[in-house]
C-alpha atoms as a PDB file:
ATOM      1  CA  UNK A   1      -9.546  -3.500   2.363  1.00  0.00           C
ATOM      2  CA  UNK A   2     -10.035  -4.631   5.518  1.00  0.00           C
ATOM      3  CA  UNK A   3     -12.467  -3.705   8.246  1.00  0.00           C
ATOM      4  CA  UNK A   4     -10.580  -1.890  11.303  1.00  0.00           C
ATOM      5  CA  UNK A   5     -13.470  -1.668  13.103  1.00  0.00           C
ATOM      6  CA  UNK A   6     -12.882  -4.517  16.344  1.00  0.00           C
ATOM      7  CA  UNK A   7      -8.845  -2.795  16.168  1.00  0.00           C
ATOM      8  CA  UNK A   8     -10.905   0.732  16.176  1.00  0.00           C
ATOM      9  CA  UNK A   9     -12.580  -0.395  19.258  1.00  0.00           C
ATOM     10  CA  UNK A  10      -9.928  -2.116  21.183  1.00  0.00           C
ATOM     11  CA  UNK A  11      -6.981   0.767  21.170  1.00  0.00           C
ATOM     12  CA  UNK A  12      -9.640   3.820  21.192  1.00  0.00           C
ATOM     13  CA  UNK A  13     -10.474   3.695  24.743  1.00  0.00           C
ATOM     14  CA  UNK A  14      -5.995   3.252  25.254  1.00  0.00           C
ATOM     15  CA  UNK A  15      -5.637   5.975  23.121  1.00  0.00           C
ATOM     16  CA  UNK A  16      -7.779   8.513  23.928  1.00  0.00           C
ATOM     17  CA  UNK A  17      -5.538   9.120  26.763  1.00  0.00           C
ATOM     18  CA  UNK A  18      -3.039   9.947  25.241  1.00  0.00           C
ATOM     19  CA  UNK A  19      -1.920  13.741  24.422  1.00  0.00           C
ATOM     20  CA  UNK A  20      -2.260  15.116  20.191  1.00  0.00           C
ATOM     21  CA  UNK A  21       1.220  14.835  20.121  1.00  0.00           C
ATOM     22  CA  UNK A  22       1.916  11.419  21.618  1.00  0.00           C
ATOM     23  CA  UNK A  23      -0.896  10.300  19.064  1.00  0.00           C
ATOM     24  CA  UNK A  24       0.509  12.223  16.344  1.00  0.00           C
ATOM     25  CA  UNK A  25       4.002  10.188  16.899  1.00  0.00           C
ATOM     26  CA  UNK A  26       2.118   6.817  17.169  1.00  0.00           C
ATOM     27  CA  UNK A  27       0.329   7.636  14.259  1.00  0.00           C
ATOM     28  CA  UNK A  28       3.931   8.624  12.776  1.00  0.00           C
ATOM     29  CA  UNK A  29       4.961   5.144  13.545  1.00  0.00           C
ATOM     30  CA  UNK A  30       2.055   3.119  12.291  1.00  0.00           C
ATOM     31  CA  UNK A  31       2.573   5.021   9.237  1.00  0.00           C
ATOM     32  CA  UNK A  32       5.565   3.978   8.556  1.00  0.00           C
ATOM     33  CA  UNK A  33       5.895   0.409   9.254  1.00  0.00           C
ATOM     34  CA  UNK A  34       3.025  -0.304   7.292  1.00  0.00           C
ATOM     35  CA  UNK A  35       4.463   1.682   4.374  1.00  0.00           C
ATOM     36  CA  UNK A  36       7.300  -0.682   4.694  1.00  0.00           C
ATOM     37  CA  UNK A  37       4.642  -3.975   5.025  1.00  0.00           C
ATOM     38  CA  UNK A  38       2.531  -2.620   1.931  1.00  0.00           C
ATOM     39  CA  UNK A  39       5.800  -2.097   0.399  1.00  0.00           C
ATOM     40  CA  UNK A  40       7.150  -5.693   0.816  1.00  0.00           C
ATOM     41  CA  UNK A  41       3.957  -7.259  -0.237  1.00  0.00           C
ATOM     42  CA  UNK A  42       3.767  -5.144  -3.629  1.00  0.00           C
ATOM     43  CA  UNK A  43       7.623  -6.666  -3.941  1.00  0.00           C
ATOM     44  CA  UNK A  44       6.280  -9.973  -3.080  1.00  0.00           C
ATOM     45  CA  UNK A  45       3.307  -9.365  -5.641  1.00  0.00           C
ATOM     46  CA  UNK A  46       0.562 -10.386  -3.432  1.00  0.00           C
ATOM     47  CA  UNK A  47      -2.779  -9.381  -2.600  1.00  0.00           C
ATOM     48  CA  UNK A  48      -3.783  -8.510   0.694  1.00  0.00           C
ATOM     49  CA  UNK A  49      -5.943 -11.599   1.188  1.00  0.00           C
ATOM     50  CA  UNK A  50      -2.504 -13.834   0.225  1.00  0.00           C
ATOM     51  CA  UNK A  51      -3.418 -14.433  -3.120  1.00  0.00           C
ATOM     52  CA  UNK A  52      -0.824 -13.613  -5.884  1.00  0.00           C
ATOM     53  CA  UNK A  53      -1.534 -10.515  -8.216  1.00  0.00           C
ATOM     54  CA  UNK A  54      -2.479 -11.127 -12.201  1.00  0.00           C
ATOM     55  CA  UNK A  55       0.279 -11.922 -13.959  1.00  0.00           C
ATOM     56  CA  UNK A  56       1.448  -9.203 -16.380  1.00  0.00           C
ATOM     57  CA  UNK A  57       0.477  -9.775 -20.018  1.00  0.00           C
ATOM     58  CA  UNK A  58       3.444 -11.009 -22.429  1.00  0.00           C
ATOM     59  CA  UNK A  59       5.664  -8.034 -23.566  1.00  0.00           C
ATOM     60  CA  UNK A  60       8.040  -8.663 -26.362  1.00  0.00           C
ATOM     61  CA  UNK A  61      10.992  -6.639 -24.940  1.00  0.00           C
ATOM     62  CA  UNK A  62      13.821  -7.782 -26.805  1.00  0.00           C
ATOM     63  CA  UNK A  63      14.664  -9.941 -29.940  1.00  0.00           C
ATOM     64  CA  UNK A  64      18.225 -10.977 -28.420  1.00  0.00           C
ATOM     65  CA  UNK A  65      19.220 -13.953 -27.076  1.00  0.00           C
ATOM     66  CA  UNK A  66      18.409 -13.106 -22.861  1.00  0.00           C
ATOM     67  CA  UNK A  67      15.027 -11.448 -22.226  1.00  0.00           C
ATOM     68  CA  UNK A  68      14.469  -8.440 -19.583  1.00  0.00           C
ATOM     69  CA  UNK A  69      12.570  -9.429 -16.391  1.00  0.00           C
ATOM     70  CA  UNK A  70      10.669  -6.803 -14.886  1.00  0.00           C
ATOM     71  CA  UNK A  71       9.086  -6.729 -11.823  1.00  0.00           C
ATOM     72  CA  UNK A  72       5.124  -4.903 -11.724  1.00  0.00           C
ATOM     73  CA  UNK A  73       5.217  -2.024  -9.140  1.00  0.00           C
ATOM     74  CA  UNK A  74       9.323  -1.216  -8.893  1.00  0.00           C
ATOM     75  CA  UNK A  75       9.470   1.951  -8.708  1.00  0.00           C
ATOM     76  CA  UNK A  76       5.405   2.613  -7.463  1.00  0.00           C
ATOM     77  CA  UNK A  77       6.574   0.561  -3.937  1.00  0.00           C
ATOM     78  CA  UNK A  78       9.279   3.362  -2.991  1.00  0.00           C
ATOM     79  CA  UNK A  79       9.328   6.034  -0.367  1.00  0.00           C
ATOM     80  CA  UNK A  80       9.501   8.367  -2.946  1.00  0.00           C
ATOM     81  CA  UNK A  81       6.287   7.833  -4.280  1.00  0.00           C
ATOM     82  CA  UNK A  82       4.131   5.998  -1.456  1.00  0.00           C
ATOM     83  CA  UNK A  83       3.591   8.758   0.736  1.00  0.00           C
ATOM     84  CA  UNK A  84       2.537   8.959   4.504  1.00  0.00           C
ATOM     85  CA  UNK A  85       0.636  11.132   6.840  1.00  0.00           C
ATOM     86  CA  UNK A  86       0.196  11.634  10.351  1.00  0.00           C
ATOM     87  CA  UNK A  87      -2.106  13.089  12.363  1.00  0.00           C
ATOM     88  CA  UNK A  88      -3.238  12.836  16.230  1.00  0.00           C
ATOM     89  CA  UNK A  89      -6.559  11.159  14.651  1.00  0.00           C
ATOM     90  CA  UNK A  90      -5.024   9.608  11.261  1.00  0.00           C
ATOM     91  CA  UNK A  91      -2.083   7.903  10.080  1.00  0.00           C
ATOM     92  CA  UNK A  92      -2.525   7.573   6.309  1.00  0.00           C
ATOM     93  CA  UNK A  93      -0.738   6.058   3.207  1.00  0.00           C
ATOM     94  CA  UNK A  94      -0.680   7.437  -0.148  1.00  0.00           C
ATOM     95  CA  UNK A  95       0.786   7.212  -3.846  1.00  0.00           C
ATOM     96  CA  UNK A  96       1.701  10.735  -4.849  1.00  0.00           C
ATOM     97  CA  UNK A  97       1.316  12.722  -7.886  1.00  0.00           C
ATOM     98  CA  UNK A  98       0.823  11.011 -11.037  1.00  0.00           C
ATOM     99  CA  UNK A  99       1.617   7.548  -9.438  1.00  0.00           C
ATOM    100  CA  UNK A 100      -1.770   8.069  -8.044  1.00  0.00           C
ATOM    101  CA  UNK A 101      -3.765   7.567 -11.307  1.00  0.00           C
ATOM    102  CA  UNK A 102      -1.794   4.520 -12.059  1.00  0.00           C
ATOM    103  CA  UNK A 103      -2.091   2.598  -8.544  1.00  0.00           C
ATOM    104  CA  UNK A 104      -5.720   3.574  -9.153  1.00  0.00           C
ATOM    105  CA  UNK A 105      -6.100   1.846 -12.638  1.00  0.00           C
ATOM    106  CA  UNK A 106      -4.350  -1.160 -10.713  1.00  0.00           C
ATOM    107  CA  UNK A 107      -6.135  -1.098  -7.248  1.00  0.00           C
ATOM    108  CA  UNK A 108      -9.772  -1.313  -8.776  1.00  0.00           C
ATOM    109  CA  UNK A 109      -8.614  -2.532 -12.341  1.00  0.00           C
ATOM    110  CA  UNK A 110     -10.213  -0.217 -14.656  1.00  0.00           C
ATOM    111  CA  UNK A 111      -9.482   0.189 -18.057  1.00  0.00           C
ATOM    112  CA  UNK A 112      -6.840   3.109 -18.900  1.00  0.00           C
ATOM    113  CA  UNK A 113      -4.792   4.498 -21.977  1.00  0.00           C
ATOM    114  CA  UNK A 114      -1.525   2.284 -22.607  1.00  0.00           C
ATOM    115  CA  UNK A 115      -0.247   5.064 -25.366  1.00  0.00           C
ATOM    116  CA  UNK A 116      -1.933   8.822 -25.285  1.00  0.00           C
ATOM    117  CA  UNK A 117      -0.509   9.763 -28.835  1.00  0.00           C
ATOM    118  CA  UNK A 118      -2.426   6.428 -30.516  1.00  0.00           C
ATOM    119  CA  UNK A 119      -4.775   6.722 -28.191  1.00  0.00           C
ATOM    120  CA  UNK A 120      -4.534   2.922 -27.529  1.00  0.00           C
ATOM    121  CA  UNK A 121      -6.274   1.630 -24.273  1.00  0.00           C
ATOM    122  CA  UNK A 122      -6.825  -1.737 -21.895  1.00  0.00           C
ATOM    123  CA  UNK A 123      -7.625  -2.932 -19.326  1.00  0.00           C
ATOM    124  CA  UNK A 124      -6.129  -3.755 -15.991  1.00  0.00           C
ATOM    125  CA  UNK A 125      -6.925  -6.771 -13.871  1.00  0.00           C
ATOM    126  CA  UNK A 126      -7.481  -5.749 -10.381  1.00  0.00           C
ATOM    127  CA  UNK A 127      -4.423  -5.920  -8.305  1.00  0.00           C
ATOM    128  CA  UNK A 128      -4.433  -4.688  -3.871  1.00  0.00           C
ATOM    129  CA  UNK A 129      -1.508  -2.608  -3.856  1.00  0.00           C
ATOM    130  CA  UNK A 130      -2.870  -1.017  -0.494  1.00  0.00           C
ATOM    131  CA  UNK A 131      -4.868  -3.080   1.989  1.00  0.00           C
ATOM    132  CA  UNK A 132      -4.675  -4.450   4.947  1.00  0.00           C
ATOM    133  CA  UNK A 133      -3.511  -8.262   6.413  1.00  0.00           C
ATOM    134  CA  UNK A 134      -3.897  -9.712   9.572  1.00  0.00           C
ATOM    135  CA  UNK A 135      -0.044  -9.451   9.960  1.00  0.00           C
ATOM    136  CA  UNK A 136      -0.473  -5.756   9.631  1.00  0.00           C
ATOM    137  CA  UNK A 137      -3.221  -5.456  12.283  1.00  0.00           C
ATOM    138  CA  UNK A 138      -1.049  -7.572  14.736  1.00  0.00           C
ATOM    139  CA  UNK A 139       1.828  -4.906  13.775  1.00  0.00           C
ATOM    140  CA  UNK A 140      -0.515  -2.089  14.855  1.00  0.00           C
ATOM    141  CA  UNK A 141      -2.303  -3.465  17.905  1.00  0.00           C
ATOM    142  CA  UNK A 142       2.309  -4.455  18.939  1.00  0.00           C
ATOM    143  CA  UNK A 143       3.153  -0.610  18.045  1.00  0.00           C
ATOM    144  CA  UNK A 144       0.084   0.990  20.507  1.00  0.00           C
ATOM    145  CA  UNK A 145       0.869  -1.748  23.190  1.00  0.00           C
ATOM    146  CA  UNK A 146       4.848  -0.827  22.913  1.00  0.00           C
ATOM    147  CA  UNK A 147       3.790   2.505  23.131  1.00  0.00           C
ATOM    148  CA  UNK A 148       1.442   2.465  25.961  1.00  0.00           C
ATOM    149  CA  UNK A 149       4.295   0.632  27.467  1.00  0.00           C
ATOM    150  CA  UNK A 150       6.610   3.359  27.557  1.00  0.00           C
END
């Protein structure tokens, strides 16, 4: 991930200003739009720093004429698994439940269990599903100016 630090220090001093809940909604709104920028560039299968993610391994999933393409991630890049937070100090994004383990084996690329029952394991290349671009840091620093504008 990304340091926040220089973003940190520019809107703390603009925010600090600001009343809990006015924060709180900000932090509402940051929230969000970068759950929707985190969940475009899992669709896109990229990293954060631009670079695409491993490709998957070859899976024989049918012996028909045709073959199934799958995209990594479907289901992990929804709303009802990537969770967000708010708080006046915090605005935080998530995976929930279960989801959680797997995004982990995928964010750091550790090696995991493929099949419990055979007890069958491998290992995961390393793939960002949360970080943060410089596209998202201009979205934040445009969301606390709009709002400081109102």
């Amino acid at each position: 991930m990304s340091d926040l630090a220089p973003l940190d220090a520019y809107c703390s001093a603009l925010l600090i200003s600001l009343q809990p809940a006015a924060r709180r909604q900000l932090a509402r709104q940051i929230a969000t739009a970068m759950r929707a920028s985190q969940s475009k560039r899992i669709a896109a299968q990229l990293n954060p720093d631009g670079s695409a993610f491993a490709p998957r391994k070859p899976q024989k999933l049918r012996n028909k004429k045709g073959s199934i393409r799958r995209t990594m991630f479907a289901k992990l890049r929804t709303a009802k698994y990537l969770k967000t937070e708010a708080s006046p100090n915090a605005a935080v994004i998530s995976f929930a439940g279960q989801v959680q383990r797997i995004a982990q084996v995928h964010q750091f690329g550790l090696r995991d269990k493929v099949n419990r029952r055979r007890n069958l394991e491998a290992d995961y290349p390393a793939r960002e599903l949360l970080g943060i671009t410089r596209t998202d840091v201009s979205l934040v620093e445009d969301l606390v100016i709009a709002h400081l504008a109102r």
